[in-house]
Protein backbone atom coordinates (compact mmCIF):
# COMPACT_ATOMS: atom_id res chain seq x y z
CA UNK A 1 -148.62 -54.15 82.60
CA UNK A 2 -151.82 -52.67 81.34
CA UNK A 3 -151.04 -49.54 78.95
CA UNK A 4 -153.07 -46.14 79.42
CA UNK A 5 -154.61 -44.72 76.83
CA UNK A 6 -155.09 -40.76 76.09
CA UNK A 7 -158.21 -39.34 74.35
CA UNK A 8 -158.33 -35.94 73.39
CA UNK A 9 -161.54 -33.51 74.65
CA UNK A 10 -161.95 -30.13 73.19
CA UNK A 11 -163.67 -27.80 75.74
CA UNK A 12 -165.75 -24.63 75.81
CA UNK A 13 -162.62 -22.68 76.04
CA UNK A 14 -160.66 -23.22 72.70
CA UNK A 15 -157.64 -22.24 74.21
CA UNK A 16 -157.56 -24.81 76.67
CA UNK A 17 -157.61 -29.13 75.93
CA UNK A 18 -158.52 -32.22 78.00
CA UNK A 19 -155.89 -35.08 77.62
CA UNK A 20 -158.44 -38.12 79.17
CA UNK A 21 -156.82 -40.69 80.84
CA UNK A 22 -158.42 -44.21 81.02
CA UNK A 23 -157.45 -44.74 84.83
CA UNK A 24 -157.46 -42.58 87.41
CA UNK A 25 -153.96 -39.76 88.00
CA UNK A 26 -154.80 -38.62 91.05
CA UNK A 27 -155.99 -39.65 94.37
CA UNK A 28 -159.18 -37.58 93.68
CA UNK A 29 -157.52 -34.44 93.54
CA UNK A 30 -157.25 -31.21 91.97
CA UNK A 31 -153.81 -29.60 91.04
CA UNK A 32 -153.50 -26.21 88.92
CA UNK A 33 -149.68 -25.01 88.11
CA UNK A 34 -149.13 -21.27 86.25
CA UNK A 35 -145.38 -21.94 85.99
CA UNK A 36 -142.41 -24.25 85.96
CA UNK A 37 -141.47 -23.58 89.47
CA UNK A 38 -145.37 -23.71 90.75
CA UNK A 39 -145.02 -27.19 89.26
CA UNK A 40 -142.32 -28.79 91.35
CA UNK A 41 -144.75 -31.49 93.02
CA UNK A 42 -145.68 -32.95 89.84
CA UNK A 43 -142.93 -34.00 87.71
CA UNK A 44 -145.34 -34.49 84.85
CA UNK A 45 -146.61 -30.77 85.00
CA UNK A 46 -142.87 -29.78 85.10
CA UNK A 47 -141.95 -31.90 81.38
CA UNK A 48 -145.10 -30.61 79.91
CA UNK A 49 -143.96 -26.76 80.56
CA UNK A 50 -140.75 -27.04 78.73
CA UNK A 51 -143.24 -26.92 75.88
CA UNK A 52 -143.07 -23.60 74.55
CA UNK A 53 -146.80 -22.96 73.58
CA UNK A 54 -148.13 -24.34 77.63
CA UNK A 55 -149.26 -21.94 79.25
CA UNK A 56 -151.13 -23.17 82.04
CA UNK A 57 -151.63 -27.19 83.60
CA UNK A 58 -154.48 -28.98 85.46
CA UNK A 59 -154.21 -32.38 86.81
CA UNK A 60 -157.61 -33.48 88.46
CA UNK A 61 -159.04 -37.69 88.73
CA UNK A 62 -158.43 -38.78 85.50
CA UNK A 63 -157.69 -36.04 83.04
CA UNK A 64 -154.97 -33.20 82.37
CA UNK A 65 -156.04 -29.88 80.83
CA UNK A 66 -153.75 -27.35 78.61
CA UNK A 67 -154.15 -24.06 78.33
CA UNK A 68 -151.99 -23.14 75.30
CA UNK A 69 -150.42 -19.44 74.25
CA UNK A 70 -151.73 -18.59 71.09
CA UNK A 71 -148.54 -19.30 69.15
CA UNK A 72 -150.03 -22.65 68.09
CA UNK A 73 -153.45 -24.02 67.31
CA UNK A 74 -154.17 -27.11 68.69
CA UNK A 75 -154.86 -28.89 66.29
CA UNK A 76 -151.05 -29.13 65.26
CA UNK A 77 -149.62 -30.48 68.66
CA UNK A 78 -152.34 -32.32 70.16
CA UNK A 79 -151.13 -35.67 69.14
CA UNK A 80 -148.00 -35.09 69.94
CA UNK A 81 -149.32 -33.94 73.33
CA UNK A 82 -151.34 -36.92 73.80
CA UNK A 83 -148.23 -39.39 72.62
CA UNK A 84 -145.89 -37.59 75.58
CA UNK A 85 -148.38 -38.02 78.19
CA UNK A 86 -149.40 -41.29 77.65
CA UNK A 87 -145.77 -42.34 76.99
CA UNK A 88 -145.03 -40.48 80.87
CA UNK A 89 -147.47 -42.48 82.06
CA UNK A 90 -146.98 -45.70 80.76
CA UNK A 91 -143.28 -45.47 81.62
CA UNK A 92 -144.58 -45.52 85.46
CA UNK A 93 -143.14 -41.93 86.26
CA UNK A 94 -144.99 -40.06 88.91
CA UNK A 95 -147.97 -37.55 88.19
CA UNK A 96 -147.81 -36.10 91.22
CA UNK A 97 -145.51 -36.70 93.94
CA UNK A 98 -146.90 -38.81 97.39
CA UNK A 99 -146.20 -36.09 99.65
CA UNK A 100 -147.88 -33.37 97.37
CA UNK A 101 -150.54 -35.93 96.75
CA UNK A 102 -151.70 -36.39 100.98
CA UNK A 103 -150.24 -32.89 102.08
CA UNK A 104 -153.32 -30.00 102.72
CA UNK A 105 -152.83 -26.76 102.65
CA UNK A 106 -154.38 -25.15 105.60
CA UNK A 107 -157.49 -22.44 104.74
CA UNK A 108 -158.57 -19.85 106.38
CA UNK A 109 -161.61 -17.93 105.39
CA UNK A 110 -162.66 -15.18 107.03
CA UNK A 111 -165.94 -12.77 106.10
CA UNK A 112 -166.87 -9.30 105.97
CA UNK A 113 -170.09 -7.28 105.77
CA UNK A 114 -170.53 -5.29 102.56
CA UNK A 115 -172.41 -1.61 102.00
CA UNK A 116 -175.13 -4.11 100.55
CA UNK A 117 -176.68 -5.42 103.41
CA UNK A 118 -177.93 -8.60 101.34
CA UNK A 119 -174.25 -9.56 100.88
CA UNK A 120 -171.31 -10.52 102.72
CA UNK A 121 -167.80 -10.99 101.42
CA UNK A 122 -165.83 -14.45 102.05
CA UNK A 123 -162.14 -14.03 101.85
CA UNK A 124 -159.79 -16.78 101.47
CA UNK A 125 -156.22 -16.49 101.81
CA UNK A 126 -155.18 -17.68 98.82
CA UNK A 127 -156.15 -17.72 94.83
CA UNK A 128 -159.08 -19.73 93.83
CA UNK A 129 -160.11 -18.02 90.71
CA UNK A 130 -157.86 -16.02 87.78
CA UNK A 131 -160.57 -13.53 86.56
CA UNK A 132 -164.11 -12.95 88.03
CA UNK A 133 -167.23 -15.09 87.65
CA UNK A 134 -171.14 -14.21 89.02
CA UNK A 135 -173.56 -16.91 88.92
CA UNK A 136 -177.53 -15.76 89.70
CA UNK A 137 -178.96 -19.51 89.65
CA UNK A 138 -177.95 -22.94 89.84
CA UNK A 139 -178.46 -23.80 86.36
CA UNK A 140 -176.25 -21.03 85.61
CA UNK A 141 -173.31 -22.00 87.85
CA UNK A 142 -172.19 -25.34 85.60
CA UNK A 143 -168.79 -24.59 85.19
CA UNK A 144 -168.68 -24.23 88.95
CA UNK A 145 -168.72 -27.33 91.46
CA UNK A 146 -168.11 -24.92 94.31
CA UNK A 147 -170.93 -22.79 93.54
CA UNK A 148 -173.19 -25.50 92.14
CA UNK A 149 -172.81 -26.69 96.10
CA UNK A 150 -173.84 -23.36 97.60
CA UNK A 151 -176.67 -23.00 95.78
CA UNK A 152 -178.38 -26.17 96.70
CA UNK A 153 -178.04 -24.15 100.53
CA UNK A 154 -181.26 -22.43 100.55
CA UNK A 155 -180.20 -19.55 101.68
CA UNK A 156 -178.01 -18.44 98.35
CA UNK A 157 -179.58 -16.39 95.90
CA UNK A 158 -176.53 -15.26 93.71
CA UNK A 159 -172.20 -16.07 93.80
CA UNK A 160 -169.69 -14.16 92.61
CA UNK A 161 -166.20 -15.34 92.57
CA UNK A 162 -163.25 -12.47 92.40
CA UNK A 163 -159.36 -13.66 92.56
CA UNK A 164 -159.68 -14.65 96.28
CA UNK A 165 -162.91 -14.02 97.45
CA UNK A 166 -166.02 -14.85 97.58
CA UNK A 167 -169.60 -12.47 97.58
CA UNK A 168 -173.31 -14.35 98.43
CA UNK A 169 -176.29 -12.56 98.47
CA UNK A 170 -178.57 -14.00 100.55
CA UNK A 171 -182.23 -14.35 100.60
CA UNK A 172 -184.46 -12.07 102.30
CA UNK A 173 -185.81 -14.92 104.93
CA UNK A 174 -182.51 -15.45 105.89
CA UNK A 175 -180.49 -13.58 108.90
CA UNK A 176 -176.63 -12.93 108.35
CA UNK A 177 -176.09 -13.79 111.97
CA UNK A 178 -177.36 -17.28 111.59
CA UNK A 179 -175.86 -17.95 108.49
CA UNK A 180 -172.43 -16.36 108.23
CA UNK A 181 -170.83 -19.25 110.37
CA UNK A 182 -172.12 -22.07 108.48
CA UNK A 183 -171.16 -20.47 105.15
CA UNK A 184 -167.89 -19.70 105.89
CA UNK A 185 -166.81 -23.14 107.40
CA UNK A 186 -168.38 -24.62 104.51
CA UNK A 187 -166.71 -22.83 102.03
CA UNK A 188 -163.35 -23.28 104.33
CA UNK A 189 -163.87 -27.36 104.16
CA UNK A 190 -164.17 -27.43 99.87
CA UNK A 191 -161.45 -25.34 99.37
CA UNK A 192 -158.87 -27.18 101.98
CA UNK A 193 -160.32 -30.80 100.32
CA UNK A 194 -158.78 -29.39 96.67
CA UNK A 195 -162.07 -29.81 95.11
CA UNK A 196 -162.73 -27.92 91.87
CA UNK A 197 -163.56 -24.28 92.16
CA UNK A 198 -164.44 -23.97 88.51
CA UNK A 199 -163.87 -26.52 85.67
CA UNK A 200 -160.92 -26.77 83.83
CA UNK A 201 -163.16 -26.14 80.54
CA UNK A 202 -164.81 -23.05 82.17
CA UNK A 203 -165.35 -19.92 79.67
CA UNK A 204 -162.68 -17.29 81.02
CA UNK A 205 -165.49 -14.98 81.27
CA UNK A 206 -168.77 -15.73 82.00
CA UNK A 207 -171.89 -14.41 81.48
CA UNK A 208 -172.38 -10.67 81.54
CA UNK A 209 -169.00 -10.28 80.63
CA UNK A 210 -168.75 -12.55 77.39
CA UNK A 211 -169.31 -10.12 75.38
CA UNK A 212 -167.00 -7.62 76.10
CA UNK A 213 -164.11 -10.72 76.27
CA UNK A 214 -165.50 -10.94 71.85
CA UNK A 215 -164.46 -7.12 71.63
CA UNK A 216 -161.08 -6.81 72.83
CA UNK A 217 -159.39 -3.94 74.08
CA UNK A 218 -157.71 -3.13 71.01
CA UNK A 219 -161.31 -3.39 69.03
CA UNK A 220 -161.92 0.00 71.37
CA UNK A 221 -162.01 3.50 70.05
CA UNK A 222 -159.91 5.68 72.28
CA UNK A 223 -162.42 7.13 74.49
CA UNK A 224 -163.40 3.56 75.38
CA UNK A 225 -159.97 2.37 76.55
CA UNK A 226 -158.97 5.67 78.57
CA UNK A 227 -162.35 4.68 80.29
CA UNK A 228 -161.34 0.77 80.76
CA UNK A 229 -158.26 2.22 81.95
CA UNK A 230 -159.54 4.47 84.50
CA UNK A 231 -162.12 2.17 85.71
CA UNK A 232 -159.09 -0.82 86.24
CA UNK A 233 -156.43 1.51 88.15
CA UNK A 234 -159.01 3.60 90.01
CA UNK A 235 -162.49 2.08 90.35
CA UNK A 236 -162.17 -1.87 90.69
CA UNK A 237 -159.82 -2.12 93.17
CA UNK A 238 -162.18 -0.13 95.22
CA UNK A 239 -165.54 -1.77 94.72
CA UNK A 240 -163.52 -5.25 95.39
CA UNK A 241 -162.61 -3.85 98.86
CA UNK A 242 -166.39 -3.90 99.19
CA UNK A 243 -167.08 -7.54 97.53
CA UNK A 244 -168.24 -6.16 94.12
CA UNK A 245 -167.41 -5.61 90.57
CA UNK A 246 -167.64 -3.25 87.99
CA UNK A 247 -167.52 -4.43 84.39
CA UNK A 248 -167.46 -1.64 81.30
CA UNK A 249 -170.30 -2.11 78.54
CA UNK A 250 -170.35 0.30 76.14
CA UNK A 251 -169.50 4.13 75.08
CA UNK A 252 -171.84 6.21 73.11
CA UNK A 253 -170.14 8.84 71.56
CA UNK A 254 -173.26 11.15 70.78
CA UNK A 255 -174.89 11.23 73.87
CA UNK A 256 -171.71 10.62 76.35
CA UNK A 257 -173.19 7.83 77.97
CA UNK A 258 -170.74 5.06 79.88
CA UNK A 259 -172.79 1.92 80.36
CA UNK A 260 -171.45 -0.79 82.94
CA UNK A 261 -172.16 -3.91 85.14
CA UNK A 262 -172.22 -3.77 88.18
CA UNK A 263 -171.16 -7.51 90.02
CA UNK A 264 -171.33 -9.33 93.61
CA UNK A 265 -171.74 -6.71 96.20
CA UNK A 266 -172.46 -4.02 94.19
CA UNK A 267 -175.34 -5.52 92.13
CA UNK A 268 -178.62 -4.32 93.72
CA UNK A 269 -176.86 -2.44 96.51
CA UNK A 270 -178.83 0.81 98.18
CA UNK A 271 -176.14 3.03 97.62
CA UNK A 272 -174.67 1.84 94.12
CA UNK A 273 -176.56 5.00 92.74
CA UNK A 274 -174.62 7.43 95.05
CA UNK A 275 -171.54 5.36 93.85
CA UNK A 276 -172.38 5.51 90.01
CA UNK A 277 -173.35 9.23 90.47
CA UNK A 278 -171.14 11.18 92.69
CA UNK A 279 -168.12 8.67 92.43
CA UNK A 280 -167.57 7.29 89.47
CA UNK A 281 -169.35 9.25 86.87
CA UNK A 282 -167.91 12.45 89.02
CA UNK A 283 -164.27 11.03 88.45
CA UNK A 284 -164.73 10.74 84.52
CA UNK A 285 -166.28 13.67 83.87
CA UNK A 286 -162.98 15.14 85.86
CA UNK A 287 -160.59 12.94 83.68
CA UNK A 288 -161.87 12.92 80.70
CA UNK A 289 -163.54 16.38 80.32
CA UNK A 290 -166.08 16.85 77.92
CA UNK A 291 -165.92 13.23 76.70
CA UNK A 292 -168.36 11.81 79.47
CA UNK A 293 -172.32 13.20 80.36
CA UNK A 294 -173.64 10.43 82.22
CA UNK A 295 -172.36 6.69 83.70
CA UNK A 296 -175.45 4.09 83.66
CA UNK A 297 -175.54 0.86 85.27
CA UNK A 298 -177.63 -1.62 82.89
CA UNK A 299 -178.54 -3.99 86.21
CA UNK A 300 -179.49 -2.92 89.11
């Protein structure tokens, strides 16, 4: 019997490790587990959680990926990470199980029209991404196979991916009503097929948000996190109704001046001014009384 070997990949994302099999696990499929019990069609998935530092498993073709809780580093347990799983393996036990392994999970996707009349909102009814992505070109979409694929329709100008949805802008030359149909089967077809949304080495933030992910909440002053705070409970859940996202920047103390990005459907929309203005700014100037002046969006 031929043995399977494990190499060991460090990603983008140092929380998270690829464990590189030298044959293939799955039959070309993509499996992500949160928990123990999420992880009751791969037996494999299930050991590997009874380790106290895994947080998170992917099993996709020919490689499983660890996010770990930052009780260890790595670089302690990896061996003995790569030792159990290639030890599962070679003892012939199942990575996934057969019915797990042909069974799809039916998709529906269905989309909605945004106050930007460049965008429209894809919902899917069920999770696809844990924290929000926005990709503006193809190059810039890398860690995303899904949104790699919509860009090469030339209709897609920009993609931003919230928990479970999905905002496009669209170009110009294009017409919602001949598009909408096409984009929303298509999306509806990759996501049934269990093809990767994102990577398993994706960044958990991306882009505009990077740096705010370096300077975490706690790294605030107090000002800044009663305005995180207020903009989480009050404002995002709002602008996601609409496809969008609002991201905080900065604070400047001396001048009063909340900076923020604005995401998906919001980005570039006619009436985020009116929103910035007589919304949100309006609502921390109320809650936070003379702490707040002004709210600026630094895009458009």
């Amino acid at each position: 019997m031929e043995t399977t070997t494990i190499s060991i990949q460090k990603t983008s994302n140092p929380s998270i490790l690829k464990f590189e099999a030298d044959k293939f696990l799955t039959n070309h499929e993509s499996f992500e587990f949160n928990t123990i019990d999420e992880a009751k069609a791969s037996p494999l998935a299930q050991e590997l959680f009874y380790l106290p530092f895994i947080k998170k498993v992917y099993i996709s073709a020919n490689f499983v990926a660890l996010e770990r809780y930052d009780i260890v580093e790595w670089e302690d347990v990896q061996e003995e990470v790569a030792d159990q799983i290639a030890k599962y393996i070679n003892d012939g036990k199942q990575v996934v199980t057969e019915a797990t392994s042909t069974k799809k999970t039916p998709i529906t996707v269905y989309a909605e029209s945004t106050p930007n009349p460049s965008v429209f909102k894809f919902v899917v009814n069920k999770t696809i991404v844990a924290t929000t992505y926005e990709f503006v070109s193809i190059a810039d979409a890398k860690y995303s196979p899904l949104a790699t694929e919509l860009f090469h329709l030339p209709f897609v100008k920009s993609v931003f991916f919230d928990e479970n949805f999905i905002s496009i802008t669209k170009n110009d030359v294009a017409d919602w009503n001949a598009i909408t149909t096409e984009l929303r089967e298509f999306i509806r077809q990759y996501i049934e097929t269990g093809k990767d949304i994102m990577l398993a080495d994706a960044p958990k933030t991306h882009k505009k948000t990077e740096r705010q992910a370096e300077a975490t909440f706690e790294n605030y002053d107090e000002i800044s996190k009663e305005i995180i705070t207020i903009l989480e409970e009050y404002v995002k859940p709002a602008v996601a109704s609409d496809g969008g996202n609002i991201e905080f920047q900065s604070y400047d103390p001396e001048t009063k001046t909340v900076k923020v990005i604005l995401q998906g459907a919001c980005s570039g929309c006619p009436s985020s001014t009116y929103t910035l203005k007589n919304g949100i700014e309006n609502m921390l100037k109320e809650m936070l009384k003379g702490k707040v002046m002004t709210v600026e969006a630094v895009n458009g």
